[in-house]
PDB file of N, CA and C in Angstrom:
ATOM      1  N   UNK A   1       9.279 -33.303  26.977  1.00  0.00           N
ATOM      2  CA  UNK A   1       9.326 -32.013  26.324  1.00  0.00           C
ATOM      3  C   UNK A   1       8.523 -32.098  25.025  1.00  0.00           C
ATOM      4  N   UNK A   2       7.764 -31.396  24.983  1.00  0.00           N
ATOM      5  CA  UNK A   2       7.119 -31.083  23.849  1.00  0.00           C
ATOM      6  C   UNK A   2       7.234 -30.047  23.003  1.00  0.00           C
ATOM      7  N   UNK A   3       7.492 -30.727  21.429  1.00  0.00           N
ATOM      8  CA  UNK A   3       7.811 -30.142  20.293  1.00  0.00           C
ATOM      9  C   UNK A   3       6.657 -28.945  20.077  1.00  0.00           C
ATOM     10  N   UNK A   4       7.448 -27.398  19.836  1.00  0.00           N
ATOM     11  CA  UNK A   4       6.555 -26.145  19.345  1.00  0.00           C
ATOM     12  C   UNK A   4       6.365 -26.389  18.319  1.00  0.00           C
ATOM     13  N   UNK A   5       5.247 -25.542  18.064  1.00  0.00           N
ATOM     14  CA  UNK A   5       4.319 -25.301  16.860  1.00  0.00           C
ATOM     15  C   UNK A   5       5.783 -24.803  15.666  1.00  0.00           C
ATOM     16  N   UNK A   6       6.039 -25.126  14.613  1.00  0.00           N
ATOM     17  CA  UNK A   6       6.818 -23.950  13.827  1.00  0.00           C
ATOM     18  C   UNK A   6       6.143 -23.070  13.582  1.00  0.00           C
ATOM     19  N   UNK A   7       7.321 -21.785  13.499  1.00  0.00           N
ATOM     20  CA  UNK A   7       7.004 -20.494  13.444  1.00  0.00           C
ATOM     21  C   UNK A   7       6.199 -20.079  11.767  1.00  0.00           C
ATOM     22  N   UNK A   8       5.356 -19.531  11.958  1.00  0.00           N
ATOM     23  CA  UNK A   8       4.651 -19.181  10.896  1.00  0.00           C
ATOM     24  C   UNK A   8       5.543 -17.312  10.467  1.00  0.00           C
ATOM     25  N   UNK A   9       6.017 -17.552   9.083  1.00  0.00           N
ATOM     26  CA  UNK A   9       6.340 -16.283   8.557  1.00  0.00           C
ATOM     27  C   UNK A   9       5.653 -15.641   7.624  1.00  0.00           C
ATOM     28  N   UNK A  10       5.223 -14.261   7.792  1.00  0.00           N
ATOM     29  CA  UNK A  10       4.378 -13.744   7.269  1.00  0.00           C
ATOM     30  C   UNK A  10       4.991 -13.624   5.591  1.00  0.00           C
ATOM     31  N   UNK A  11       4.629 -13.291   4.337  1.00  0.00           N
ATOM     32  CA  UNK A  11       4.998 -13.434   3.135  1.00  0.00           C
ATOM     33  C   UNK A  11       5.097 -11.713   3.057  1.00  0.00           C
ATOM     34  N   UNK A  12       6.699 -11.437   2.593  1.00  0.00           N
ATOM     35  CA  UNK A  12       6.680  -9.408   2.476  1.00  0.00           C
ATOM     36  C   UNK A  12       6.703  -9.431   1.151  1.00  0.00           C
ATOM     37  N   UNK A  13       6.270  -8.431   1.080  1.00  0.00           N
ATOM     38  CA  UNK A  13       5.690  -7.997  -0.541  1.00  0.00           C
ATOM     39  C   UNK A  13       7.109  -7.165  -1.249  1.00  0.00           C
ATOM     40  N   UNK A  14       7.284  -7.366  -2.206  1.00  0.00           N
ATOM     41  CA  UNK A  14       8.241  -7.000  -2.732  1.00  0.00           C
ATOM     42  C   UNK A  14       8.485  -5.673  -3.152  1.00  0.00           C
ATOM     43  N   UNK A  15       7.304  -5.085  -2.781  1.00  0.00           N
ATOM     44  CA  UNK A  15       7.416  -3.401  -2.671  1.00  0.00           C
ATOM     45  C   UNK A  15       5.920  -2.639  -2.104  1.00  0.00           C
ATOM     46  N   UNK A  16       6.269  -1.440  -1.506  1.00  0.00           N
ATOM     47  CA  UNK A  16       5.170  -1.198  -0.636  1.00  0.00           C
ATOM     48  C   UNK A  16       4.967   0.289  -1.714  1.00  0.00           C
ATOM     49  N   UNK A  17       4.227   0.869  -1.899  1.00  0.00           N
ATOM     50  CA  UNK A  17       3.570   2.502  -2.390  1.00  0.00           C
ATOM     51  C   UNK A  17       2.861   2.780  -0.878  1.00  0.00           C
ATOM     52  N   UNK A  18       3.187   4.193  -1.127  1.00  0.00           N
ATOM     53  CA  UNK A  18       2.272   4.779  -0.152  1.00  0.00           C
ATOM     54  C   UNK A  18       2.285   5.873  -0.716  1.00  0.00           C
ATOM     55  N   UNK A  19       1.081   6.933   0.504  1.00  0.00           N
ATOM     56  CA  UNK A  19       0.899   8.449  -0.487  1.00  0.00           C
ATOM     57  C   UNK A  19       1.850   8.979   1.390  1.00  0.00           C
ATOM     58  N   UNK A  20       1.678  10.499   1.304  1.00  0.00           N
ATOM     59  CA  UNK A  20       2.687  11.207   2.001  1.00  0.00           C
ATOM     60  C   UNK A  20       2.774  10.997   3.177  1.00  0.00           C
ATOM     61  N   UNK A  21       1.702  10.778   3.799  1.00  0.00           N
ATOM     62  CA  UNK A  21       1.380  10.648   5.381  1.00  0.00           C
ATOM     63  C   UNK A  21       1.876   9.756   6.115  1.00  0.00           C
ATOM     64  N   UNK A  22       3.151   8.583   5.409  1.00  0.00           N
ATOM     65  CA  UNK A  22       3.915   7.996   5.769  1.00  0.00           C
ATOM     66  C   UNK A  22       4.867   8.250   5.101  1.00  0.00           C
ATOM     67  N   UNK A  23       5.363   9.596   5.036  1.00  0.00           N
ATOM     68  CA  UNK A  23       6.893   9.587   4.787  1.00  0.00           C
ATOM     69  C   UNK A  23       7.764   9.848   5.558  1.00  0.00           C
ATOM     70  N   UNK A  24       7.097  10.012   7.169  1.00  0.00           N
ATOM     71  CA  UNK A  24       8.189  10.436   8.012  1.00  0.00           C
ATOM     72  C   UNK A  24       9.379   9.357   8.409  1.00  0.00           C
ATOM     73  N   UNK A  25      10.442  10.120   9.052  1.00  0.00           N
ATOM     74  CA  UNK A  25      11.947   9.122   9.446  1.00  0.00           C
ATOM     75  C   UNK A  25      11.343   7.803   9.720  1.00  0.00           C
ATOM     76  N   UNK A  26      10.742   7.176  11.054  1.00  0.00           N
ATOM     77  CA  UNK A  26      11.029   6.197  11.474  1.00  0.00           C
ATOM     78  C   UNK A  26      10.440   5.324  10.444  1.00  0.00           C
ATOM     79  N   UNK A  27       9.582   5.602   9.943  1.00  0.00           N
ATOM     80  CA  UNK A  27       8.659   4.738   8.632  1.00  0.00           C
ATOM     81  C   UNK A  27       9.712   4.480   7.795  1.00  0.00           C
ATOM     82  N   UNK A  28      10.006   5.387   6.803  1.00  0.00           N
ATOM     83  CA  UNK A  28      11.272   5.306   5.759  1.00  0.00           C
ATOM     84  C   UNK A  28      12.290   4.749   6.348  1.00  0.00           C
ATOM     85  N   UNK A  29      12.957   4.370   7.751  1.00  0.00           N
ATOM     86  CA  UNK A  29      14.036   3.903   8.412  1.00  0.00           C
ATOM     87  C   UNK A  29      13.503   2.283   8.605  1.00  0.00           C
ATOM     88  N   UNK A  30      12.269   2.373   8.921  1.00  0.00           N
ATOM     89  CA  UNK A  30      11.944   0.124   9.077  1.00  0.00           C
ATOM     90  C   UNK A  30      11.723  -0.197   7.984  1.00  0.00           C
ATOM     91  N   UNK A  31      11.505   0.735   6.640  1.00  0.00           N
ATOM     92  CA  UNK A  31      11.159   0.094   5.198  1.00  0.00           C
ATOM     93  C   UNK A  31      12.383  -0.276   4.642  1.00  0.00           C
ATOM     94  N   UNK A  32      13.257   0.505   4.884  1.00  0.00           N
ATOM     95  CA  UNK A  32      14.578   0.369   4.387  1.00  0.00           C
ATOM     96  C   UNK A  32      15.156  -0.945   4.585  1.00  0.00           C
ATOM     97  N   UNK A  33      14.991  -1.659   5.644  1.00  0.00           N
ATOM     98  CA  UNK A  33      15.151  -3.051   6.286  1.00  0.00           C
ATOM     99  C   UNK A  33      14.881  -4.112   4.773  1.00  0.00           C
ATOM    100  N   UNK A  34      14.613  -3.954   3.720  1.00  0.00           N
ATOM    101  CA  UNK A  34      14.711  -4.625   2.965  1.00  0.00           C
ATOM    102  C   UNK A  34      13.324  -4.876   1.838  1.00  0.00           C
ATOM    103  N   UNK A  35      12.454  -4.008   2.090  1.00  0.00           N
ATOM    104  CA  UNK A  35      11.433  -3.347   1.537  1.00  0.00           C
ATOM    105  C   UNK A  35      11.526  -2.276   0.404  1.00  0.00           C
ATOM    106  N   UNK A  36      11.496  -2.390  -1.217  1.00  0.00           N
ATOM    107  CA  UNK A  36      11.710  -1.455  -1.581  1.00  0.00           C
ATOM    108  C   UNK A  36      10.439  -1.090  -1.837  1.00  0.00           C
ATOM    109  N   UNK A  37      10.278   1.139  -1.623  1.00  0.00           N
ATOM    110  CA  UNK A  37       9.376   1.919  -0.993  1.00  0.00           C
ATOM    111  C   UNK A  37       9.297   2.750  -2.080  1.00  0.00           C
ATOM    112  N   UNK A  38       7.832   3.448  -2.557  1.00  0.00           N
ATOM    113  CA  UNK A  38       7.910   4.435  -3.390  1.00  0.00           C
ATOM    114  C   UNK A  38       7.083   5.577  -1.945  1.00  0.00           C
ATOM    115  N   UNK A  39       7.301   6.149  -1.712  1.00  0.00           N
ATOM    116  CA  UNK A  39       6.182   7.195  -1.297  1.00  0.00           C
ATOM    117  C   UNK A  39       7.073   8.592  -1.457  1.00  0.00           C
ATOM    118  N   UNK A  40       6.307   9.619  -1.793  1.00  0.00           N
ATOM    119  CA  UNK A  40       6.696  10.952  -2.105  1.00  0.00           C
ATOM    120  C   UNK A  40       7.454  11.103  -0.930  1.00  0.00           C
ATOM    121  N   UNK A  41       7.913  12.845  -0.887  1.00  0.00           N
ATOM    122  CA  UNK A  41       8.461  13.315   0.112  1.00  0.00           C
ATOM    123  C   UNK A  41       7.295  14.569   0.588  1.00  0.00           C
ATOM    124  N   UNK A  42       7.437  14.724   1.458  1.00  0.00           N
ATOM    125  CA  UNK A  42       6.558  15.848   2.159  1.00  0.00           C
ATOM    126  C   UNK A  42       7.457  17.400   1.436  1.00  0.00           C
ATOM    127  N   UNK A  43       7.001  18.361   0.825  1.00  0.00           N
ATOM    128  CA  UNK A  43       7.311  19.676   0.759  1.00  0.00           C
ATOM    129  C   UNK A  43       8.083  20.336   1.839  1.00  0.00           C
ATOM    130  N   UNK A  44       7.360  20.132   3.147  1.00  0.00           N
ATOM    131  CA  UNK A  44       8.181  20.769   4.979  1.00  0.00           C
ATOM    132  C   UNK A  44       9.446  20.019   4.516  1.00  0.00           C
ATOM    133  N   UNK A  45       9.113  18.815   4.982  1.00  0.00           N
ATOM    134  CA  UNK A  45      10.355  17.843   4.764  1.00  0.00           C
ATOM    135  C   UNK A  45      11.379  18.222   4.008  1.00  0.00           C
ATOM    136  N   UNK A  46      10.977  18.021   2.641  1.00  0.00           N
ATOM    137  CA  UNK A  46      11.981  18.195   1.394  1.00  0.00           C
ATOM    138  C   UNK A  46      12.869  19.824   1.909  1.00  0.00           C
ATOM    139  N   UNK A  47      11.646  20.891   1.863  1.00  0.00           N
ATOM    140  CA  UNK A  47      12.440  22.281   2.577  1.00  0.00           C
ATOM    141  C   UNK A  47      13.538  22.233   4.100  1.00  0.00           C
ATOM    142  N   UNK A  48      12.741  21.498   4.719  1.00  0.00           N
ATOM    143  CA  UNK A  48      13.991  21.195   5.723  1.00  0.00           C
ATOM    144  C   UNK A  48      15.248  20.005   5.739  1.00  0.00           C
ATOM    145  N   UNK A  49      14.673  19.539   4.734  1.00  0.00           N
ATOM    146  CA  UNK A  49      16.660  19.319   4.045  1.00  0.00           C
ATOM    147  C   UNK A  49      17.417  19.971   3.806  1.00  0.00           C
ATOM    148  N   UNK A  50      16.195  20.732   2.369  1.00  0.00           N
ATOM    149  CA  UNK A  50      17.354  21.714   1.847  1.00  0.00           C
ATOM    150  C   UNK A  50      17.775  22.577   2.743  1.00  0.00           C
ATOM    151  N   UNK A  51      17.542  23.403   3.722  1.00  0.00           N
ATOM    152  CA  UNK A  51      17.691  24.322   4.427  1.00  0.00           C
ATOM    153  C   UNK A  51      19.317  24.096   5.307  1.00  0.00           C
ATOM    154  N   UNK A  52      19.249  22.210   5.518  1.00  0.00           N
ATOM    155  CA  UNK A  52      20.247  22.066   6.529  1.00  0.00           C
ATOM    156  C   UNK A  52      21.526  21.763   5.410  1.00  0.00           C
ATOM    157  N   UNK A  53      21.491  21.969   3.797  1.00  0.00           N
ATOM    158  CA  UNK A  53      22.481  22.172   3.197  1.00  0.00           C
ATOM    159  C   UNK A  53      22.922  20.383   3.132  1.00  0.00           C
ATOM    160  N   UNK A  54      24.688  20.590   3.020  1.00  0.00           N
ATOM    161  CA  UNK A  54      25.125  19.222   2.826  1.00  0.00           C
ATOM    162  C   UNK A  54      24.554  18.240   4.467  1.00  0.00           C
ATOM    163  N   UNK A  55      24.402  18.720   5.406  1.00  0.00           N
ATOM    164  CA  UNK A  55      24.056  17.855   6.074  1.00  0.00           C
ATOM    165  C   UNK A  55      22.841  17.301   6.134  1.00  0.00           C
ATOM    166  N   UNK A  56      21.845  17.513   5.054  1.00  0.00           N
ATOM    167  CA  UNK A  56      20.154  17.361   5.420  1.00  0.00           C
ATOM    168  C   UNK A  56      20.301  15.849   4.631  1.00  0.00           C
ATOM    169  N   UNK A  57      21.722  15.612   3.714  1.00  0.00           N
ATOM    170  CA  UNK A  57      21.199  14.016   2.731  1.00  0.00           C
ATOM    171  C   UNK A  57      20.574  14.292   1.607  1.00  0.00           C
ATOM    172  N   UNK A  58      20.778  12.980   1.175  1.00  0.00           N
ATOM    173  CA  UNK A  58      20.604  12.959  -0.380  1.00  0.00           C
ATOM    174  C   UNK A  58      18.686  12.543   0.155  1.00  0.00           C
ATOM    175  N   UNK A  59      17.782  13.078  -1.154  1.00  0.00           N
ATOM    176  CA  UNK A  59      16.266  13.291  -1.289  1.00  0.00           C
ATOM    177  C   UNK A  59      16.307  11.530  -1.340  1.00  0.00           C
ATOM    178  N   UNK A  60      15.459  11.072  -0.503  1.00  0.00           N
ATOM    179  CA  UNK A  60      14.570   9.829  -0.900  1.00  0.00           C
ATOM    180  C   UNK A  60      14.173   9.577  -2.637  1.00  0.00           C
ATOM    181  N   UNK A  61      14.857   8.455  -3.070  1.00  0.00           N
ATOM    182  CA  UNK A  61      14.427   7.785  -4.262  1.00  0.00           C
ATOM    183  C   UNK A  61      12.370   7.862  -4.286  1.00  0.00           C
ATOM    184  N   UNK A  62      12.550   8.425  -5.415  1.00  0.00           N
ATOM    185  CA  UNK A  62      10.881   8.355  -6.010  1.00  0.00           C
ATOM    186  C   UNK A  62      10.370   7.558  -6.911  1.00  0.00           C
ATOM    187  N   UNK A  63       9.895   6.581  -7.157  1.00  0.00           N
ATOM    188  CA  UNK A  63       9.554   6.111  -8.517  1.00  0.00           C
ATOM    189  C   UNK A  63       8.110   6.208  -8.845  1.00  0.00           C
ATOM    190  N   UNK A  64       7.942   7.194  -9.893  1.00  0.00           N
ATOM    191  CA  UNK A  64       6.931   7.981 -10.320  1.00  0.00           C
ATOM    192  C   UNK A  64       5.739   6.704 -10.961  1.00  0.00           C
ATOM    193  N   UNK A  65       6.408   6.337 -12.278  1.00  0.00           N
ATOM    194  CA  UNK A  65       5.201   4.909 -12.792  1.00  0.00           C
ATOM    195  C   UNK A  65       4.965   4.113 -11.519  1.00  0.00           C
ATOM    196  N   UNK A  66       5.630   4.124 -10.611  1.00  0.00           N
ATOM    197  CA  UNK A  66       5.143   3.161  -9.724  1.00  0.00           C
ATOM    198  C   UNK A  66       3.704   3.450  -8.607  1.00  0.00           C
ATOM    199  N   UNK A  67       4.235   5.144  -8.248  1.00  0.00           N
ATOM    200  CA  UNK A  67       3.208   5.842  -7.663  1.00  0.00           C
ATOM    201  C   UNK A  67       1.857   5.712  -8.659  1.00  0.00           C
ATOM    202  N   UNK A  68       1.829   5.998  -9.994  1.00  0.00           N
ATOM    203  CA  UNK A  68       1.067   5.919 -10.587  1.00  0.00           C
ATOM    204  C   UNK A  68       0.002   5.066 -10.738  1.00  0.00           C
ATOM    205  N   UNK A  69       0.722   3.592 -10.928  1.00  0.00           N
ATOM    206  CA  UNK A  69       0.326   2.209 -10.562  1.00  0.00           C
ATOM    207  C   UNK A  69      -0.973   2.391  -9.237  1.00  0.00           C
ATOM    208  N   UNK A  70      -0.198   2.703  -7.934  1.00  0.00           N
ATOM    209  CA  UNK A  70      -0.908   3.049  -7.140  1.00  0.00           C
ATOM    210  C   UNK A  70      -1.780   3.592  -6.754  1.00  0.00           C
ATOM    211  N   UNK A  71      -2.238   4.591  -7.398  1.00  0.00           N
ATOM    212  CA  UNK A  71      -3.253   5.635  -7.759  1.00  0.00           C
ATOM    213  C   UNK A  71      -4.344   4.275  -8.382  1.00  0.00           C
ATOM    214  N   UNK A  72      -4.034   3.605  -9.387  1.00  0.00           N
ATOM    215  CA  UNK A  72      -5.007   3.105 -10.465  1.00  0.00           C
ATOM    216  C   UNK A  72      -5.592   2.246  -9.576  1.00  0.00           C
ATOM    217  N   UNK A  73      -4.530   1.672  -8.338  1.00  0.00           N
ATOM    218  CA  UNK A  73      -5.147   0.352  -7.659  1.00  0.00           C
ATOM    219  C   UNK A  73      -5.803   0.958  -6.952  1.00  0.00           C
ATOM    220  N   UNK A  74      -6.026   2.261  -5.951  1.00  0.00           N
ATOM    221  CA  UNK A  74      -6.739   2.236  -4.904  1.00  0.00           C
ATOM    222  C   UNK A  74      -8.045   3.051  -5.730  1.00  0.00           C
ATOM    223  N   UNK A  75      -7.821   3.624  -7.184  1.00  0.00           N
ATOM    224  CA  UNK A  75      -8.849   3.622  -7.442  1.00  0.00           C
ATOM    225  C   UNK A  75      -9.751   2.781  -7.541  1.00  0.00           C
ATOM    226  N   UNK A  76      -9.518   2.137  -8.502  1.00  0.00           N
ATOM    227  CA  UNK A  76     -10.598   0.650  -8.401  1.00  0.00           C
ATOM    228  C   UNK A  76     -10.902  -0.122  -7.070  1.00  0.00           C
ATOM    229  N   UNK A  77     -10.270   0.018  -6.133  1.00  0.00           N
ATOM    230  CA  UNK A  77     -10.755  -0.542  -4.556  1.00  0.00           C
ATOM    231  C   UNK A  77     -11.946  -0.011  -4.430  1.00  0.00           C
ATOM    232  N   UNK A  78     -11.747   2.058  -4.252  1.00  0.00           N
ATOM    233  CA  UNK A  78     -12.386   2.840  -4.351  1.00  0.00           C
ATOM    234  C   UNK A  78     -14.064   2.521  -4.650  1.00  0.00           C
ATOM    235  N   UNK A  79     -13.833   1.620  -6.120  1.00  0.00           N
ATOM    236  CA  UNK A  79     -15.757   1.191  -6.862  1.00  0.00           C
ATOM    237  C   UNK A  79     -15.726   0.250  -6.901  1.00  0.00           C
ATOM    238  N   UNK A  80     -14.953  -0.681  -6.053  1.00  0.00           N
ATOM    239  CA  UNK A  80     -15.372  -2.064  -5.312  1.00  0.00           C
ATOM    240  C   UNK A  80     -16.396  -1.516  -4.359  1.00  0.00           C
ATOM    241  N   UNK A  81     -15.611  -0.470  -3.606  1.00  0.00           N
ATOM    242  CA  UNK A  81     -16.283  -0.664  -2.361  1.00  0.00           C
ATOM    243  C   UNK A  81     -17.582   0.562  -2.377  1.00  0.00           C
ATOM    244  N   UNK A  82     -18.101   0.400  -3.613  1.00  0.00           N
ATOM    245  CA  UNK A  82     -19.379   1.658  -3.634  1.00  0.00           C
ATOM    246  C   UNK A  82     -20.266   0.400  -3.332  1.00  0.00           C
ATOM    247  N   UNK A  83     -20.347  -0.770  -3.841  1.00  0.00           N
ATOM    248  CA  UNK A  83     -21.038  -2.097  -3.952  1.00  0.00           C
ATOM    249  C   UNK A  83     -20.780  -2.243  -2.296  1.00  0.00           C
ATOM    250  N   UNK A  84     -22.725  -2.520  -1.602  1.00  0.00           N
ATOM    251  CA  UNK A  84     -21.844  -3.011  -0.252  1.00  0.00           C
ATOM    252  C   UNK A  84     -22.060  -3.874   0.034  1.00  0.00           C
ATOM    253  N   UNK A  85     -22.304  -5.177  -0.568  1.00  0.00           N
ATOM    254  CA  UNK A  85     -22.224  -6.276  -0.360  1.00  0.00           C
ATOM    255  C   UNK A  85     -20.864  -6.571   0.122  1.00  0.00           C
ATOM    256  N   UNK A  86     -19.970  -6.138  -0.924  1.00  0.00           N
ATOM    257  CA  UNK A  86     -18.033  -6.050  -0.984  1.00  0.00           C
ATOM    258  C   UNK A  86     -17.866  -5.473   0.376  1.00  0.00           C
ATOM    259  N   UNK A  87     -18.550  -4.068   0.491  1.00  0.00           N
ATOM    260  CA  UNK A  87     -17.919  -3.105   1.833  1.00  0.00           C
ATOM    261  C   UNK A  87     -18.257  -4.159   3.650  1.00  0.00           C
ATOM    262  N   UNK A  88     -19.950  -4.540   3.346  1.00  0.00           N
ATOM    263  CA  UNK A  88     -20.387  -5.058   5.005  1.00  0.00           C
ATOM    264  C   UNK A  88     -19.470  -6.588   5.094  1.00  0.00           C
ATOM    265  N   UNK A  89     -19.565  -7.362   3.780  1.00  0.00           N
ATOM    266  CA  UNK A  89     -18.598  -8.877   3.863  1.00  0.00           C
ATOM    267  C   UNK A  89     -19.399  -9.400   5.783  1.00  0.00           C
ATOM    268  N   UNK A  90     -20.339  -9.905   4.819  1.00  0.00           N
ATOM    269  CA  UNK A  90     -21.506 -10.813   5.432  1.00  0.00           C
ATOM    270  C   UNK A  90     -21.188 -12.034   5.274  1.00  0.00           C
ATOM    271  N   UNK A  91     -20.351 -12.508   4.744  1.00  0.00           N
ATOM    272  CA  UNK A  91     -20.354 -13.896   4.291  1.00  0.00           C
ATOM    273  C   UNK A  91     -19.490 -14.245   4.959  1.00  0.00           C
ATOM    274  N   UNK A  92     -19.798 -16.031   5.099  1.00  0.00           N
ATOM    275  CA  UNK A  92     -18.729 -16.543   6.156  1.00  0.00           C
ATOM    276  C   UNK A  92     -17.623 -17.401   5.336  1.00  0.00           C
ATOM    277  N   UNK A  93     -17.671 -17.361   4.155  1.00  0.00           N
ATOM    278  CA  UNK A  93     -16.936 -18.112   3.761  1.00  0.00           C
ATOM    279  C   UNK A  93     -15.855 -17.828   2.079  1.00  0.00           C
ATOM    280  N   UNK A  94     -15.044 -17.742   2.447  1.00  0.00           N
ATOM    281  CA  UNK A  94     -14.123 -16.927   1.668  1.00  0.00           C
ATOM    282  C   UNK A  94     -14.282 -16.612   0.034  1.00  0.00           C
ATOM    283  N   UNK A  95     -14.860 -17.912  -0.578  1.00  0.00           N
ATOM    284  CA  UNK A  95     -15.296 -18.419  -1.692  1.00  0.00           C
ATOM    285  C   UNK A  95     -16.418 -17.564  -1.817  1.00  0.00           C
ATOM    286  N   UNK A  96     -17.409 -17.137  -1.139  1.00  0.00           N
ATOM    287  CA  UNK A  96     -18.080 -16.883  -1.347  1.00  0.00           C
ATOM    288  C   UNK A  96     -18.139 -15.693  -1.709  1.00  0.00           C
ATOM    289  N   UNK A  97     -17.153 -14.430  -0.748  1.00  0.00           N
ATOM    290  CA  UNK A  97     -16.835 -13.776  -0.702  1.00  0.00           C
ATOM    291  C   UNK A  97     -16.045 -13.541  -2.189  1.00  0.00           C
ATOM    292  N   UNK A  98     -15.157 -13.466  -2.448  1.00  0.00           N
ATOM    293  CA  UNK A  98     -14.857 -13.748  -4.166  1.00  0.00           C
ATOM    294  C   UNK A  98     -15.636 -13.598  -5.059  1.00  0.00           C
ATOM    295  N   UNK A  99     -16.585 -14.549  -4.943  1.00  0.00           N
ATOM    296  CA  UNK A  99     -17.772 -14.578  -6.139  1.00  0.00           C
ATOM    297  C   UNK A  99     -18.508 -13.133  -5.878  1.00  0.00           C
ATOM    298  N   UNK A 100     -18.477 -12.246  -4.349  1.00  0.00           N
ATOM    299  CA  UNK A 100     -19.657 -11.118  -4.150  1.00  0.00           C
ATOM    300  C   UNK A 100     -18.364 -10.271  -5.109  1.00  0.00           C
ATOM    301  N   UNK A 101     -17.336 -10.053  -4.789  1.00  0.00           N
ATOM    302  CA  UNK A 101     -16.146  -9.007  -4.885  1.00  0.00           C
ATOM    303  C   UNK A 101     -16.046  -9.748  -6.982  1.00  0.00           C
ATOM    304  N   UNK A 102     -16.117 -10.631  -7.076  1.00  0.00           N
ATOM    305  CA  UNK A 102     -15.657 -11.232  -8.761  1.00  0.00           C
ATOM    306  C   UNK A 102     -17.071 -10.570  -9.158  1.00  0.00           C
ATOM    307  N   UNK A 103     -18.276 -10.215  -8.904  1.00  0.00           N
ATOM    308  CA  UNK A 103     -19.413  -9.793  -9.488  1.00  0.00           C
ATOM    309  C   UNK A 103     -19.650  -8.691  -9.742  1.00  0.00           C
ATOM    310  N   UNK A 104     -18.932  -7.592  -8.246  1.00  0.00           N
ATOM    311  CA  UNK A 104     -18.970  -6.413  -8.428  1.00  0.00           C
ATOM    312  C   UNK A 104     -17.891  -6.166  -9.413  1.00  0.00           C
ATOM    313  N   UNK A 105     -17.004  -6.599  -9.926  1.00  0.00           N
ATOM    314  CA  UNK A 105     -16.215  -6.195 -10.509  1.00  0.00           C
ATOM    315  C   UNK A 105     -16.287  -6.686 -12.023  1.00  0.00           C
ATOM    316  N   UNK A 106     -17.122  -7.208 -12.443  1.00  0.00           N
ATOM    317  CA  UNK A 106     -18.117  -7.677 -13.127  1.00  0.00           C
ATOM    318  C   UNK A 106     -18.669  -6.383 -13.586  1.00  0.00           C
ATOM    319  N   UNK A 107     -19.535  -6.128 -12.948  1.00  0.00           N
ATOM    320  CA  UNK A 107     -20.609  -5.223 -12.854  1.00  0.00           C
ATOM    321  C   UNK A 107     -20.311  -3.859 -13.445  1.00  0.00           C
ATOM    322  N   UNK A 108     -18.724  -3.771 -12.771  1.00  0.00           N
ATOM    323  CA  UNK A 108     -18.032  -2.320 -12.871  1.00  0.00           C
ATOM    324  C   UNK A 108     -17.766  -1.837 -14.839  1.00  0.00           C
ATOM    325  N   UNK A 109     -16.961  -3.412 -14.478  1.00  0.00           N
ATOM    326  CA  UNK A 109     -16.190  -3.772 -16.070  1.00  0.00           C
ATOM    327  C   UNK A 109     -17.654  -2.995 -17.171  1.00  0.00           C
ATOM    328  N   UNK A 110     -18.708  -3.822 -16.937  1.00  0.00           N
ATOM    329  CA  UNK A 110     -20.258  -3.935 -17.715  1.00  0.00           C
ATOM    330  C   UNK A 110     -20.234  -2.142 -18.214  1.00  0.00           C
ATOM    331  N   UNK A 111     -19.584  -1.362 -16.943  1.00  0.00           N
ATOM    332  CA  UNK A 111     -20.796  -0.125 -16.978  1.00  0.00           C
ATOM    333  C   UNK A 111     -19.751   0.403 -17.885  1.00  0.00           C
ATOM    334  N   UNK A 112     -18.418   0.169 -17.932  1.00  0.00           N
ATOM    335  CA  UNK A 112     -17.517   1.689 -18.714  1.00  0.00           C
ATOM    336  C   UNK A 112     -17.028   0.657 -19.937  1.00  0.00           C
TER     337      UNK A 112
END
């Protein structure tokens, strides 16, 4: 009998942001699993709570600085990826890759 490989576990991040387009049930129901989640609520949504009164539940927790946070990060992804050296990632080797993505961001820093 031969000994398996051990199981490789992926590393979960200690909190996820998202914007609305994942706020529906089953999403908000596997995050809950031990993931704490900022993403808004949808307007429909939020109205068809209220509508169903005490049975629609208490509104999903929001945390606003956190959304915020989020905004700032995918901005700056955003003018990483105007540079396309960063966007095509031609390179075969990770290091290298770094130094294209550590330059553009370099570059960015330079202009503002």
């Amino acid at each position: 009998m031969t000994a398996a490989r051990p199981r490789l576990t992926a590393a979960q991040p200690d909190s996820l942001a998202s914007d609305k387009a994942y706020s529906n049930g089953p999403v908000r129901e596997y995050l809950r699993r031990g993931n704490h989640h900022t993403i808004p609520e949808q307007t429909d949504s939020q109205a068809a709570r209220l509508c169903k009164g005490s049975r629609g539940g208490r509104s999903p927790g929001f945390d606003e600085d956190g959304y915020k946070k989020r905004n700032t990060v995918e901005r700056a992804i955003n003018r990483l990826e105007l540079s396309r050296a960063v966007v095509t990632r031609y390179d075969e080797r990770g290091f290298v890759f770094l130094g294209t993505a550590m330059a553009a961001a370099l570059a960015i820093w330079l202009r503002t």
